[in-house]
C-alpha atoms as a PDB file:
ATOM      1  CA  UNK A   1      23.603  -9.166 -31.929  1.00  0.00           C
ATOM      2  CA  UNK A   2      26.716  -9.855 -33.386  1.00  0.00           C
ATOM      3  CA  UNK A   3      27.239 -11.202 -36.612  1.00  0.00           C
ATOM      4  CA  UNK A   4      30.034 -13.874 -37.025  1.00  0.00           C
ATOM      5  CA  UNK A   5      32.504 -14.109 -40.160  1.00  0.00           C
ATOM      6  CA  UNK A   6      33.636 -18.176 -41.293  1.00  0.00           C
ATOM      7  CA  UNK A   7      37.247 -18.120 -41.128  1.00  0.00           C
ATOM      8  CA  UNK A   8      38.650 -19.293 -44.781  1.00  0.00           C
ATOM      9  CA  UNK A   9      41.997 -20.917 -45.626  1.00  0.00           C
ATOM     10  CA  UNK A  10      45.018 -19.246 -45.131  1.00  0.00           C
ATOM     11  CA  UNK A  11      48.287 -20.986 -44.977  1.00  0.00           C
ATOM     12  CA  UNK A  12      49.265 -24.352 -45.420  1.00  0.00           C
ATOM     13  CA  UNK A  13      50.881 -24.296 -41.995  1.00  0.00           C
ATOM     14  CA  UNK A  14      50.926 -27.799 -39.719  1.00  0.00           C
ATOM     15  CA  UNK A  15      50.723 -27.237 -35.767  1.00  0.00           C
ATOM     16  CA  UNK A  16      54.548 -28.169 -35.688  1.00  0.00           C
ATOM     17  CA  UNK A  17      55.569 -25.684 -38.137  1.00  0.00           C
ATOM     18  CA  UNK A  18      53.593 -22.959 -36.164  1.00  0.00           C
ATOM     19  CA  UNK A  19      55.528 -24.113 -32.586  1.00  0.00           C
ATOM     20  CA  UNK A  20      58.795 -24.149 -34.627  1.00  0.00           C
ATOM     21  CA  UNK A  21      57.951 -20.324 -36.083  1.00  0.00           C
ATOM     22  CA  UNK A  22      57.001 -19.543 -32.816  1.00  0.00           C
ATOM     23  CA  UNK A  23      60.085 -20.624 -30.828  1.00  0.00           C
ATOM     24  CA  UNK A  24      62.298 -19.276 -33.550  1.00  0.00           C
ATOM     25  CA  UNK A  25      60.614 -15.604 -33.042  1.00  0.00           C
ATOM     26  CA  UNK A  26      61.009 -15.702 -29.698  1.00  0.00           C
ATOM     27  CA  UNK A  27      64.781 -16.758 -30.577  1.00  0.00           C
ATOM     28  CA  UNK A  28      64.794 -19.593 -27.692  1.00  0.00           C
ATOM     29  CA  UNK A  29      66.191 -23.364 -28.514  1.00  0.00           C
ATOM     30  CA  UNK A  30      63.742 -26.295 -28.188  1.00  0.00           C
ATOM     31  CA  UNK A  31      65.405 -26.441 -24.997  1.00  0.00           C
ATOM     32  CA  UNK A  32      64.298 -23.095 -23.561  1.00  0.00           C
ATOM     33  CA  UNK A  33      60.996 -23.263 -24.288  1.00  0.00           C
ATOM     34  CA  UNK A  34      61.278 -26.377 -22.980  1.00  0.00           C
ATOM     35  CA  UNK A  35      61.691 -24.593 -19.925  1.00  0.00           C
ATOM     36  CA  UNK A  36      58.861 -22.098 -20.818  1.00  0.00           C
ATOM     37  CA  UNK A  37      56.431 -24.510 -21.249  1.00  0.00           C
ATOM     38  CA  UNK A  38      57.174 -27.356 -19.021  1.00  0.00           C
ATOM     39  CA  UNK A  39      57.134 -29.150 -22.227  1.00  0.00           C
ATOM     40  CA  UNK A  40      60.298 -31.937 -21.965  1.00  0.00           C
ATOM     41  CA  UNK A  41      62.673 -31.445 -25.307  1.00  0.00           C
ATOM     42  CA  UNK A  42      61.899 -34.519 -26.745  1.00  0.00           C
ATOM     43  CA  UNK A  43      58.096 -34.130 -26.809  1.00  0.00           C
ATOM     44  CA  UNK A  44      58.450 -30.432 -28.335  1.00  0.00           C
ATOM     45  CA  UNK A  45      60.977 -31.886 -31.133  1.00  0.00           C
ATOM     46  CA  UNK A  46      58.026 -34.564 -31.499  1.00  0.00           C
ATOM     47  CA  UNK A  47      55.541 -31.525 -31.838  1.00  0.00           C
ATOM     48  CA  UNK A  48      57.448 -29.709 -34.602  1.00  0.00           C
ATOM     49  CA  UNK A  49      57.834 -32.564 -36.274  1.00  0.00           C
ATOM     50  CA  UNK A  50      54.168 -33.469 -36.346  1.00  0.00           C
ATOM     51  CA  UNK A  51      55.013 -37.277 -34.987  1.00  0.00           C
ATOM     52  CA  UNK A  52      52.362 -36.966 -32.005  1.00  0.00           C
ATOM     53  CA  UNK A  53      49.095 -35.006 -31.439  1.00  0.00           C
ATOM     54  CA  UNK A  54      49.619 -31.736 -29.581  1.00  0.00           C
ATOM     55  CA  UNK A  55      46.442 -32.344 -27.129  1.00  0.00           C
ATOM     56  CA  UNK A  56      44.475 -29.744 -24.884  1.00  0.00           C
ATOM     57  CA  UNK A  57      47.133 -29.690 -22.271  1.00  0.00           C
ATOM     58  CA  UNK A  58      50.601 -28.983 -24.159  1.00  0.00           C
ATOM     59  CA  UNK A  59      48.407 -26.177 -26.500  1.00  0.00           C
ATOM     60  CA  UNK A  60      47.577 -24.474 -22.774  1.00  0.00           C
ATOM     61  CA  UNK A  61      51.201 -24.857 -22.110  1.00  0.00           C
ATOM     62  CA  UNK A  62      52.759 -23.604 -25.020  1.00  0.00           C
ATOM     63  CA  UNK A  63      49.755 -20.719 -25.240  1.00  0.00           C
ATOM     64  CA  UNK A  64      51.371 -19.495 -21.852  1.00  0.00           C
ATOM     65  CA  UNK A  65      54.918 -19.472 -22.649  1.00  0.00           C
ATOM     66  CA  UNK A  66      54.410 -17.874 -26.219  1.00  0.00           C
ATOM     67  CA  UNK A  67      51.723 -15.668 -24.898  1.00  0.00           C
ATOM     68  CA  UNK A  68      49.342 -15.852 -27.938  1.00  0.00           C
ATOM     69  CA  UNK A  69      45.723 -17.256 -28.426  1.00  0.00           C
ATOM     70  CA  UNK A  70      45.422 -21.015 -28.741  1.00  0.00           C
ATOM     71  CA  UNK A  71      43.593 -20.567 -31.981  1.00  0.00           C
ATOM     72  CA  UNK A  72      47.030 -19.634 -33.429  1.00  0.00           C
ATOM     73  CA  UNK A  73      48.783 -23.019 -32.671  1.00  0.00           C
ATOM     74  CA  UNK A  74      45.663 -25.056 -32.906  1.00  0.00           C
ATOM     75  CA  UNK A  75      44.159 -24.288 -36.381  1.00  0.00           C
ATOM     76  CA  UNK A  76      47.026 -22.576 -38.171  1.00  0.00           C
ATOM     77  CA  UNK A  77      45.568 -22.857 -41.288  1.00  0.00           C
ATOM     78  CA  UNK A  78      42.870 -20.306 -40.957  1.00  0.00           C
ATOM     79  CA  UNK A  79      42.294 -16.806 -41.140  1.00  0.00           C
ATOM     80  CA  UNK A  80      39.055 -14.570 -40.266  1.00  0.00           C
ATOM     81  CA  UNK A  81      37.525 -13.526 -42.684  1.00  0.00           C
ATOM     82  CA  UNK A  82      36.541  -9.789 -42.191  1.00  0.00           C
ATOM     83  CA  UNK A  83      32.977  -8.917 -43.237  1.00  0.00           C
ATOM     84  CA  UNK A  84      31.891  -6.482 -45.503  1.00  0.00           C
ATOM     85  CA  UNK A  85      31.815  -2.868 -43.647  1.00  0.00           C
ATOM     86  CA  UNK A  86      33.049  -4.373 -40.057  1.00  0.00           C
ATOM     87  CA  UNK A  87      31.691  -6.221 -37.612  1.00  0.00           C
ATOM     88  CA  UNK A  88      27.612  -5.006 -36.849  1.00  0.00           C
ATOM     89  CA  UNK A  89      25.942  -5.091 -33.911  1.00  0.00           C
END
């Protein structure tokens, strides 16, 4: 059996500062990923500015255009904790 670490705080990161980071590694414009995602402009400017919730269905949208694990854009603020001597079995 597998023994789980509790993720601790990490960064004082908000969901729209992660999407912004994200887009700007990836060097696109809001209106690019726009196109990535199927995420209109106006609703990804409204995402990086954390004016509306990002919801289930724009996190599986953006997960697919920035190819990276929804954890990452949904809790940005935590990091896993790495147990003493690995993970045991």
């Amino acid at each position: 059996m597998h023994k789980m670490a509790s993720a601790r705080p990490h960064a004082r990161l908000t969901t729209g500062e992660v999407i912004r980071m994200l887009r700007d590694l990836k060097g696109w414009t809001q209106t690019e990923l726009a196109k990535h995602s199927g995420i209109n402009a106006t609703n990804l400017r409204m995402l990086e500015n954390d004016r509306v919730e990002i919801g289930k269905k724009r996190v599986e949208q953006l997960v697919r255009a920035f190819d990276v694990h929804a954890a990452i854009i949904m809790f940005p603020e935590y990091e896993a904790k790495e147990p003493k001597g690995g993970l045991s079995c």
